[in-house]
PDB file of N, CA and C in Angstrom:
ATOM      1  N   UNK A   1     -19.002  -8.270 -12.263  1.00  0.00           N
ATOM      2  CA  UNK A   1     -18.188  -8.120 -11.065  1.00  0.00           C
ATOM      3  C   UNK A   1     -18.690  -9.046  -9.966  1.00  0.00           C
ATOM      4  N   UNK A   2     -20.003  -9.255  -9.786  1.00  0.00           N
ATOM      5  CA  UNK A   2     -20.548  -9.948  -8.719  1.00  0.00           C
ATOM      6  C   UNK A   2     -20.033 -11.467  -9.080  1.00  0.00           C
ATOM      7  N   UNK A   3     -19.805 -11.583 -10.418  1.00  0.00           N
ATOM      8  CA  UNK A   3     -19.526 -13.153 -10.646  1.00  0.00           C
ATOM      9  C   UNK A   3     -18.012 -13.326 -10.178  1.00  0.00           C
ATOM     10  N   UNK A   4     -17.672 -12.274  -9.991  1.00  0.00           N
ATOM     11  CA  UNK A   4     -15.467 -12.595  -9.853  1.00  0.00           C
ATOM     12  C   UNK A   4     -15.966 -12.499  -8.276  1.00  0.00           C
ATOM     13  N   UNK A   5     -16.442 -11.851  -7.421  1.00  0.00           N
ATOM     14  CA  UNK A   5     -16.870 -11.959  -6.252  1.00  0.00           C
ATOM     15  C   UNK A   5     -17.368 -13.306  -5.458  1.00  0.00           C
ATOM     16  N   UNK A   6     -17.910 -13.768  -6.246  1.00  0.00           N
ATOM     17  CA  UNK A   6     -18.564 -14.982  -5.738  1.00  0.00           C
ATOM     18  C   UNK A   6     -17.028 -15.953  -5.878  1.00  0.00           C
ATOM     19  N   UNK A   7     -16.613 -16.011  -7.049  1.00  0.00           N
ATOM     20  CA  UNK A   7     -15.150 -16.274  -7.355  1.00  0.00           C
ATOM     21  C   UNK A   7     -14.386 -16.490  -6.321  1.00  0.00           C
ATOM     22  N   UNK A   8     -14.066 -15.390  -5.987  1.00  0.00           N
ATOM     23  CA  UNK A   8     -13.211 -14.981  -4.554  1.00  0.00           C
ATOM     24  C   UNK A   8     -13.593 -15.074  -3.176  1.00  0.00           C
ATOM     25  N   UNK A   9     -15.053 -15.438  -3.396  1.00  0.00           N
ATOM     26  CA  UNK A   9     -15.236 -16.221  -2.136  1.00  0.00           C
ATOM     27  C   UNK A   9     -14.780 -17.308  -1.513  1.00  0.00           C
ATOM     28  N   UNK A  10     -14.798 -17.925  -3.173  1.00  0.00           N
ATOM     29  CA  UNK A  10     -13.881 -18.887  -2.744  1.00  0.00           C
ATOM     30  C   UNK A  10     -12.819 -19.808  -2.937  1.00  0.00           C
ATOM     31  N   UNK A  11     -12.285 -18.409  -2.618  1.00  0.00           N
ATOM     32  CA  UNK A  11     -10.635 -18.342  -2.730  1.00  0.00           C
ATOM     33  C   UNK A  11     -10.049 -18.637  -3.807  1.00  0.00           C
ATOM     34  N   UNK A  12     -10.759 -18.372  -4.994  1.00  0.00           N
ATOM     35  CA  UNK A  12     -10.171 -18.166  -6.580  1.00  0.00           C
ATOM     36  C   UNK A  12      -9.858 -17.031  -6.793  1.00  0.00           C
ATOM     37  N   UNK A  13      -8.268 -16.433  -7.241  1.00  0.00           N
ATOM     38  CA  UNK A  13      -8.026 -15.289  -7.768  1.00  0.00           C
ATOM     39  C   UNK A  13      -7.416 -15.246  -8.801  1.00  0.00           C
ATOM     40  N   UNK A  14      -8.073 -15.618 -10.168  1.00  0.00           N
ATOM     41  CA  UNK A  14      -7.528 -16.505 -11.112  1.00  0.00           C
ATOM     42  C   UNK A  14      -6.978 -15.076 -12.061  1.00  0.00           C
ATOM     43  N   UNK A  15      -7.451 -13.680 -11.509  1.00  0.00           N
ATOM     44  CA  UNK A  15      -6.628 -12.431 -11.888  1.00  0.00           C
ATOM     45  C   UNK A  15      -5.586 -12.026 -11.538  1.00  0.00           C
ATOM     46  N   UNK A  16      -4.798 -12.340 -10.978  1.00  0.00           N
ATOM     47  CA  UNK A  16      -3.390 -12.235 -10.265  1.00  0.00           C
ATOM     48  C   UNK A  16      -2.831 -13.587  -9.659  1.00  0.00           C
ATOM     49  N   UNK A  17      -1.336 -12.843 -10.396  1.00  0.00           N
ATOM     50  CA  UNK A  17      -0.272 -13.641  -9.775  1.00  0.00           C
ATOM     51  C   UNK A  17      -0.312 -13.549  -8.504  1.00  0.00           C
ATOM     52  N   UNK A  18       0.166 -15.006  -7.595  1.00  0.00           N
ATOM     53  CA  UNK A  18       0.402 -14.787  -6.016  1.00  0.00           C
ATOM     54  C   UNK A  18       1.157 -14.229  -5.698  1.00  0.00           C
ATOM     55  N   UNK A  19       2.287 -14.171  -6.122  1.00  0.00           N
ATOM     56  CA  UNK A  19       3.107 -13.451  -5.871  1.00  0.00           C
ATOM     57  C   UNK A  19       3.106 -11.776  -5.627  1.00  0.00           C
ATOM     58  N   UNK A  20       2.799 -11.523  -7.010  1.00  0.00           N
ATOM     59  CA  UNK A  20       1.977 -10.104  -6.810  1.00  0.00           C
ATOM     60  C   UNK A  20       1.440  -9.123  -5.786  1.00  0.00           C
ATOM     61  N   UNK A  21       0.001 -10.431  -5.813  1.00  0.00           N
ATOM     62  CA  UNK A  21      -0.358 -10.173  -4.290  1.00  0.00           C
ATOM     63  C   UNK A  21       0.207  -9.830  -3.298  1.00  0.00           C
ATOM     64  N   UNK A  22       0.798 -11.432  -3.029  1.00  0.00           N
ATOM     65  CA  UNK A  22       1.674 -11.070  -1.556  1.00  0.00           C
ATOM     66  C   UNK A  22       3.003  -9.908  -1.323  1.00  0.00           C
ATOM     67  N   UNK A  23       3.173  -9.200  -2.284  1.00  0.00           N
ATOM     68  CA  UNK A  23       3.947  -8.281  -2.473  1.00  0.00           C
ATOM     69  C   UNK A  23       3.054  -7.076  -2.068  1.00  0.00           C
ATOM     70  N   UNK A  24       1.538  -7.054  -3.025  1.00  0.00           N
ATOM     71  CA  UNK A  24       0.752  -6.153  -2.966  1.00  0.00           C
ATOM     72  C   UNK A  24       0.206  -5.679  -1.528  1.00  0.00           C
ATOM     73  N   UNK A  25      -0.012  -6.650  -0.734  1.00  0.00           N
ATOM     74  CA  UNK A  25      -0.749  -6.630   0.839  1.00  0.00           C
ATOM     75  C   UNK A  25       0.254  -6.531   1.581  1.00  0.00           C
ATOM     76  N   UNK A  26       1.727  -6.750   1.477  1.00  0.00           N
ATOM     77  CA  UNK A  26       2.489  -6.787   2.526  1.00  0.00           C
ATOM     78  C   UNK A  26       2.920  -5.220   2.578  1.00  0.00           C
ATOM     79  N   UNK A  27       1.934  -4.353   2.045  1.00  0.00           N
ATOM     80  CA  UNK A  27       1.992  -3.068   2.894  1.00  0.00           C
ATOM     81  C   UNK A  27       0.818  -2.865   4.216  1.00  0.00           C
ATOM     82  N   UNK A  28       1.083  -2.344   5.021  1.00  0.00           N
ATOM     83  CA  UNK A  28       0.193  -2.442   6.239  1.00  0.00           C
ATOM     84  C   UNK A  28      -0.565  -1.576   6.112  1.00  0.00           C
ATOM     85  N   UNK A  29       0.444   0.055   5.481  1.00  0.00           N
ATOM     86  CA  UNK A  29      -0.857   0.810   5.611  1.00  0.00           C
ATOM     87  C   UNK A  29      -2.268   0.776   4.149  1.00  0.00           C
ATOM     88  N   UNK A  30      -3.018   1.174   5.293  1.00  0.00           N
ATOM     89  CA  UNK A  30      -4.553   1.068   4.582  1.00  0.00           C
ATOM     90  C   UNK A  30      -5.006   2.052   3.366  1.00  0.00           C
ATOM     91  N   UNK A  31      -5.073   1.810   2.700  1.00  0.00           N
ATOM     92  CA  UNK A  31      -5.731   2.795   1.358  1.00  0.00           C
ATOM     93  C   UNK A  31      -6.759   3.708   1.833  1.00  0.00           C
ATOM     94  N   UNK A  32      -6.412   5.025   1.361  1.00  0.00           N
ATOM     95  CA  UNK A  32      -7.037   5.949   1.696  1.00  0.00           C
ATOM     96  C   UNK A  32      -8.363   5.896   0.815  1.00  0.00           C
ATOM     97  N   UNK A  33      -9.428   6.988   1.246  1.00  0.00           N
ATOM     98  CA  UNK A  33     -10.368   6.666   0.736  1.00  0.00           C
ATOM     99  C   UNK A  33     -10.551   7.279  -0.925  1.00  0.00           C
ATOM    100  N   UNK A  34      -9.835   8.208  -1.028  1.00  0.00           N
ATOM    101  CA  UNK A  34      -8.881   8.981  -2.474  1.00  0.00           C
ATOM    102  C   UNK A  34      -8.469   7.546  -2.935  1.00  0.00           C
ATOM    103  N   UNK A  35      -7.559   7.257  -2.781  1.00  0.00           N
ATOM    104  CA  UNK A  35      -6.832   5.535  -3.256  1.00  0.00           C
ATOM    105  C   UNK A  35      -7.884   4.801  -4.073  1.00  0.00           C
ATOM    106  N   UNK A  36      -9.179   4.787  -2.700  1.00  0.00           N
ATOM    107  CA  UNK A  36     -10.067   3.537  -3.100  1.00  0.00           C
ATOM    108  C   UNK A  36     -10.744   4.045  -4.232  1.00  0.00           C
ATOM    109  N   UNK A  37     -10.950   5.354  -4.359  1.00  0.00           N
ATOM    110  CA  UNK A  37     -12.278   5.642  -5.474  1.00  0.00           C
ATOM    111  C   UNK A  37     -11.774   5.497  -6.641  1.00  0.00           C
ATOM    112  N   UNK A  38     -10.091   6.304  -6.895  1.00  0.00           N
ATOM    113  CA  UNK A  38      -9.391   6.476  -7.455  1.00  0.00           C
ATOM    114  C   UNK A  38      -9.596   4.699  -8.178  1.00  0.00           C
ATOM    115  N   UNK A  39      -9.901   4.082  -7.515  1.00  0.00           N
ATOM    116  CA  UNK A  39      -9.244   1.993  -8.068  1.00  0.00           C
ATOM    117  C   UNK A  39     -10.971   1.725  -8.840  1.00  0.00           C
ATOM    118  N   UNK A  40     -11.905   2.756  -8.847  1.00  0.00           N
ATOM    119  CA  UNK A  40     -12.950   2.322  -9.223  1.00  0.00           C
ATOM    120  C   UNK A  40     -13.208   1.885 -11.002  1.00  0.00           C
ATOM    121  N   UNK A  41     -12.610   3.260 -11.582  1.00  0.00           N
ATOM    122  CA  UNK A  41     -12.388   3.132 -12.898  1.00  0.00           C
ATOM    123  C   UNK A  41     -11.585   1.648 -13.400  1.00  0.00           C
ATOM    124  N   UNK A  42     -10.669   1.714 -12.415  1.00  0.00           N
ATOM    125  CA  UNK A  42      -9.699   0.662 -12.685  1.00  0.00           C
ATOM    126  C   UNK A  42     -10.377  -0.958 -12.444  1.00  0.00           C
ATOM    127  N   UNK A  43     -11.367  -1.502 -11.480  1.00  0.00           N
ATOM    128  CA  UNK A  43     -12.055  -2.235 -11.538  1.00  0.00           C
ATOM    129  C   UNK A  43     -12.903  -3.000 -12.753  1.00  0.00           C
ATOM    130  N   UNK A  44     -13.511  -0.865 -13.238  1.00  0.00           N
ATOM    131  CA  UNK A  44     -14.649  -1.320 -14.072  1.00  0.00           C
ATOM    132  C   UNK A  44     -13.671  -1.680 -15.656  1.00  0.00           C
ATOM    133  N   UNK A  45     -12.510  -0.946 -15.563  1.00  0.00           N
ATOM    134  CA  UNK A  45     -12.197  -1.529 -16.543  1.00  0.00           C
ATOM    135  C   UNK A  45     -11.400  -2.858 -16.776  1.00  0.00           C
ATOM    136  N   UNK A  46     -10.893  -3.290 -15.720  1.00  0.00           N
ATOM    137  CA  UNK A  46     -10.371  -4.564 -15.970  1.00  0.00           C
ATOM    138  C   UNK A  46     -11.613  -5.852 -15.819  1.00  0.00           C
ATOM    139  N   UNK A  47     -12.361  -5.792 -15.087  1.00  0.00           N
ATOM    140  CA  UNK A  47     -13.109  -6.637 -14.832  1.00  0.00           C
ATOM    141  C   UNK A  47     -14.801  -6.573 -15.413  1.00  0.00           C
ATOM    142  N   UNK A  48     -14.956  -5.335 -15.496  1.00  0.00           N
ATOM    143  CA  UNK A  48     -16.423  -4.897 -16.016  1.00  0.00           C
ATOM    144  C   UNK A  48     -16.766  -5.134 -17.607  1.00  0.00           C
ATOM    145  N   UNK A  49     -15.456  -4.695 -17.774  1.00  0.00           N
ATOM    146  CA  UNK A  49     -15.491  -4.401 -19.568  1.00  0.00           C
ATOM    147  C   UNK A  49     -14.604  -5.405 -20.364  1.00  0.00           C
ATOM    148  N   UNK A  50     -14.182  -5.981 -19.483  1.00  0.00           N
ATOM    149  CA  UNK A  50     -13.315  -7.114 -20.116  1.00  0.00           C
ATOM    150  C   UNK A  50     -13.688  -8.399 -20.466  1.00  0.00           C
ATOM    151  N   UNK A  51     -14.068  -8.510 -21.513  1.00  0.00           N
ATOM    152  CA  UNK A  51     -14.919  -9.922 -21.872  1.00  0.00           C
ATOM    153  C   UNK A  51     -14.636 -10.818 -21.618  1.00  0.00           C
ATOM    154  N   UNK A  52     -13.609 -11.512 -21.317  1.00  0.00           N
ATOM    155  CA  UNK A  52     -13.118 -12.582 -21.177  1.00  0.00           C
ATOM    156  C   UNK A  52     -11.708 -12.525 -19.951  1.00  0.00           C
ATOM    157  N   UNK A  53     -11.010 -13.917 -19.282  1.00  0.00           N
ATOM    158  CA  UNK A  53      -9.852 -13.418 -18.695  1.00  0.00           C
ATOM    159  C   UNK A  53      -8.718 -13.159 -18.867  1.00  0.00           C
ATOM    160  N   UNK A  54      -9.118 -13.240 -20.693  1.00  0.00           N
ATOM    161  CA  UNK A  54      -7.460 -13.073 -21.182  1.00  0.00           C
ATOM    162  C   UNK A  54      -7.091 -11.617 -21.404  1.00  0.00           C
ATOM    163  N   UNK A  55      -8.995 -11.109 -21.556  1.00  0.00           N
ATOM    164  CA  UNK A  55      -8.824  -9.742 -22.084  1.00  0.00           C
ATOM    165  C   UNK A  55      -8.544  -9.165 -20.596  1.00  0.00           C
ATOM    166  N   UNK A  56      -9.129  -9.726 -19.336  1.00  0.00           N
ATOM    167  CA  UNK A  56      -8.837  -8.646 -17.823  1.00  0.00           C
ATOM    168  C   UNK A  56      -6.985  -8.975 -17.780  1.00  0.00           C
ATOM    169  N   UNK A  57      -6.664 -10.209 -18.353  1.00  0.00           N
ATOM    170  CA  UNK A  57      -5.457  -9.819 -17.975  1.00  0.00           C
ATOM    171  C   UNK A  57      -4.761  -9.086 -18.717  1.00  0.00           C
ATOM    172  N   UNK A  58      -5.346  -9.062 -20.017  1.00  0.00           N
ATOM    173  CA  UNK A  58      -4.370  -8.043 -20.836  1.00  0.00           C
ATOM    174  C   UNK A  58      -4.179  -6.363 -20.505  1.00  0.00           C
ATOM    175  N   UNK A  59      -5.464  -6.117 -19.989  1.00  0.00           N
ATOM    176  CA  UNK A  59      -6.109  -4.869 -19.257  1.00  0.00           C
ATOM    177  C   UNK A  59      -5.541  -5.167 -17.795  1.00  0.00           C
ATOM    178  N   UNK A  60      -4.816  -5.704 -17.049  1.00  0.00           N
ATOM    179  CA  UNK A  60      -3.972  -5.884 -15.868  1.00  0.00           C
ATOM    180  C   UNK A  60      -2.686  -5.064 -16.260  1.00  0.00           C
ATOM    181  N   UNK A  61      -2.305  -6.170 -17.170  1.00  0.00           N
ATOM    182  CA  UNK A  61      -0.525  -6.225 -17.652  1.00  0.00           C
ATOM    183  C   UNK A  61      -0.314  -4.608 -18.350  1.00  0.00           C
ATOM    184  N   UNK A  62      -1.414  -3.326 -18.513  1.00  0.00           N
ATOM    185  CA  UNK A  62      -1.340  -2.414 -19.237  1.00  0.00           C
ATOM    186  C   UNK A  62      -1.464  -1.207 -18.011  1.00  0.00           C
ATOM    187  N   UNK A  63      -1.995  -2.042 -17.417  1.00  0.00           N
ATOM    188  CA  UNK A  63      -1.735  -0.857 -15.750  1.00  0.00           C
ATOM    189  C   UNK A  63       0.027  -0.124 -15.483  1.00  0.00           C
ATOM    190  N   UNK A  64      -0.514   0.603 -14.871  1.00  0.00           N
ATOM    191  CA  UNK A  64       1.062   1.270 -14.121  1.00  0.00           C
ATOM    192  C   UNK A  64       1.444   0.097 -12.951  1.00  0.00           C
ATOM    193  N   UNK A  65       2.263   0.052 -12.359  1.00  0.00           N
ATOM    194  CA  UNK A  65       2.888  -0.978 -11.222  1.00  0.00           C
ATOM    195  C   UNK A  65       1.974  -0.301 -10.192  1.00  0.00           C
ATOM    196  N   UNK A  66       1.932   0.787 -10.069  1.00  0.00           N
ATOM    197  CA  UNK A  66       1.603   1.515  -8.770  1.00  0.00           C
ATOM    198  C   UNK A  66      -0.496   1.190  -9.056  1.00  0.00           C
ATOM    199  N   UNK A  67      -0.744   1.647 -10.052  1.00  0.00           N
ATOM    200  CA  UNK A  67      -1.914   1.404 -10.482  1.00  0.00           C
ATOM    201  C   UNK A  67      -2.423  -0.420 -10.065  1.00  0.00           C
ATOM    202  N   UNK A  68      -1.729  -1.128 -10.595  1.00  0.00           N
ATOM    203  CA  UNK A  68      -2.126  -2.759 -10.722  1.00  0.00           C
ATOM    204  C   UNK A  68      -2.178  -2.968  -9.075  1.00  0.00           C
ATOM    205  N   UNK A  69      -1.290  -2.218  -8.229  1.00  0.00           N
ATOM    206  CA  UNK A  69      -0.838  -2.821  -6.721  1.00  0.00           C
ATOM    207  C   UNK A  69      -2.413  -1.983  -6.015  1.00  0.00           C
ATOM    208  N   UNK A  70      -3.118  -0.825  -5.923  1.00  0.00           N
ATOM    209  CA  UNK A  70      -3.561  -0.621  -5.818  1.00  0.00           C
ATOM    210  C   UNK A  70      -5.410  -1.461  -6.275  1.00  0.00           C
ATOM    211  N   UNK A  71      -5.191  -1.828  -6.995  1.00  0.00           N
ATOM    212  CA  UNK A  71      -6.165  -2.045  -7.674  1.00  0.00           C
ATOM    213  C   UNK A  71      -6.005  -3.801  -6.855  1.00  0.00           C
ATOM    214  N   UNK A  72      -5.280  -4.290  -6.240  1.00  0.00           N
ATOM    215  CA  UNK A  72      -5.547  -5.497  -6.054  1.00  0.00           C
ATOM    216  C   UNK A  72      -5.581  -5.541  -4.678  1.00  0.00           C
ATOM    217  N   UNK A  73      -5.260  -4.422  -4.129  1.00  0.00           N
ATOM    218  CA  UNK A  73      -5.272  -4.110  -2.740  1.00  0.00           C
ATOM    219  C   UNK A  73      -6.876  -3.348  -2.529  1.00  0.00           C
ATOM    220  N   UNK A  74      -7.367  -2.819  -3.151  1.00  0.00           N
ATOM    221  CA  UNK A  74      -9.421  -2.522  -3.373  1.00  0.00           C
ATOM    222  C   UNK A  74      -9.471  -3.870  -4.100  1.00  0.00           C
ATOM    223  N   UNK A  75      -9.431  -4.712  -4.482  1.00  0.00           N
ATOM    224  CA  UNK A  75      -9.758  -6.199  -4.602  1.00  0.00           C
ATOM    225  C   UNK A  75     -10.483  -7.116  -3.186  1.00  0.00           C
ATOM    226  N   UNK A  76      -9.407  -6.649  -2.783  1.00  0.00           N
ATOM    227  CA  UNK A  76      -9.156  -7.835  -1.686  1.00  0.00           C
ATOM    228  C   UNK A  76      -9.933  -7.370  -0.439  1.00  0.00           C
ATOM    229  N   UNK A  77      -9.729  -5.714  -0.522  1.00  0.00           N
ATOM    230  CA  UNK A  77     -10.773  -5.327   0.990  1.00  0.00           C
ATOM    231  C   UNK A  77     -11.954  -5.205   0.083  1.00  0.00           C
ATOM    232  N   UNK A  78     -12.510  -5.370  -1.065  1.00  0.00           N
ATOM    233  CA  UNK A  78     -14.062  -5.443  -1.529  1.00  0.00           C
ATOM    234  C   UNK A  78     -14.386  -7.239  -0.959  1.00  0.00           C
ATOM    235  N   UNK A  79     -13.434  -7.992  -1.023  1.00  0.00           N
ATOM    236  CA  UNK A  79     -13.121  -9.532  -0.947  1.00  0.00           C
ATOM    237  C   UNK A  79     -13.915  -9.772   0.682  1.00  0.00           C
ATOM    238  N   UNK A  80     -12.831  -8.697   1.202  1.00  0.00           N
ATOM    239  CA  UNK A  80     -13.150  -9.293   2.467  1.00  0.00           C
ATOM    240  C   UNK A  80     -14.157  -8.305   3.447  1.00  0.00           C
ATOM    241  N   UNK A  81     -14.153  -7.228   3.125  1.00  0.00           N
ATOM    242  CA  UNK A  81     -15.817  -6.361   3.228  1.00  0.00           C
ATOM    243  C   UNK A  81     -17.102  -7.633   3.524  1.00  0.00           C
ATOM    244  N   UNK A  82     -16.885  -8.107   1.608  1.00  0.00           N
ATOM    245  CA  UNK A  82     -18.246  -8.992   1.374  1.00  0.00           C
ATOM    246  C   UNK A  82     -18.205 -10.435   2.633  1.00  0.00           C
ATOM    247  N   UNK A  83     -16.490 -10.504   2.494  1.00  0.00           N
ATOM    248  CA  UNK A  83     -17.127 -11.964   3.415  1.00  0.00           C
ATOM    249  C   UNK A  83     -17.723 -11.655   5.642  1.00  0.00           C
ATOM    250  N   UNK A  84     -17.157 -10.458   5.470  1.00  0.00           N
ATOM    251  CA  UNK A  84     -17.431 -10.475   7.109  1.00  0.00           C
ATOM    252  C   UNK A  84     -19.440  -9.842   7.094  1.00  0.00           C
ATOM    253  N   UNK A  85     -19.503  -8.996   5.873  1.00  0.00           N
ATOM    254  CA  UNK A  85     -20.889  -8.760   6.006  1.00  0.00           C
ATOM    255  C   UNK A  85     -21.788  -9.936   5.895  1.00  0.00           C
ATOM    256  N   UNK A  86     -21.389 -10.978   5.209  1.00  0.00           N
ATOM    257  CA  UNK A  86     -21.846 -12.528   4.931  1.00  0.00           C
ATOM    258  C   UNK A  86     -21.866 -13.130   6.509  1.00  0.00           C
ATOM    259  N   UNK A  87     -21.113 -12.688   7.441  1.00  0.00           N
ATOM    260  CA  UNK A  87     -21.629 -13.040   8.670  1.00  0.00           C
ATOM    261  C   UNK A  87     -19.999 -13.771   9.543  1.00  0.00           C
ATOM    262  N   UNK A  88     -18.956 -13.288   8.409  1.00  0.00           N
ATOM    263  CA  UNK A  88     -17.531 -13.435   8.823  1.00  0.00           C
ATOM    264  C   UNK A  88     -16.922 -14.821   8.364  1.00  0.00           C
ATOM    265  N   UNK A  89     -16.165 -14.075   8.266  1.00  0.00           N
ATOM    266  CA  UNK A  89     -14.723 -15.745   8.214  1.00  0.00           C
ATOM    267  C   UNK A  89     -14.771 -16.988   8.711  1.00  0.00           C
ATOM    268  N   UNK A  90     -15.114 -18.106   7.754  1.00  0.00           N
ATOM    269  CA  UNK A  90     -15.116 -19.463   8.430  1.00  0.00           C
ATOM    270  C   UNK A  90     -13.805 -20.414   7.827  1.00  0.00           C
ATOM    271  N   UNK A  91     -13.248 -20.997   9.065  1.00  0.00           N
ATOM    272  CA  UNK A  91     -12.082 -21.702   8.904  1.00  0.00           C
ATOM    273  C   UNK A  91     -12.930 -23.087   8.370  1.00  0.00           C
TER     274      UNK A  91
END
């Protein structure tokens, strides 16, 4: 996981479609903290246990819709957690 992290530092999200995404975040409200724990299993199994990225995506594409949107929405605030504790956002 720390290696897809470092990943997404910078600005590789070679696990999702953009589209997706931008579908996924263009909800405002914030994931509850039920939501977030709830996305933990779902992490470890797409990304933890998945050997390779054909296997995280195959383990993506097997999610529920509601499941995958969630799970990329605790993506992105683990994403951006790590970068403001790193000392914040540089343009």
């Amino acid at each position: 996981m720390e290696c897809i992290l470092k990943t997404a530092r910078q600005g590789l999200h070679p696990f999702f479609d953009p589209l997706e995404v931008r579908q996924s975040l263009t909800d405002s409200s914030p994931l509850s903290l039920e939501e977030t724990y709830e996305s933990e299993p779902l992490l470890e199994q797409v990304f933890v246990n998945s050997q390779d990225l054909h296997a995280a995506h195959a383990a993506l594409e097997k999610l529920e819709p509601t499941q995958r949107k969630r799970l990329i929405r605790t993506y992105f605030a683990l994403v951006e957690n790590m970068l403001f504790s790193e000392g914040g956002l540089r343009h």
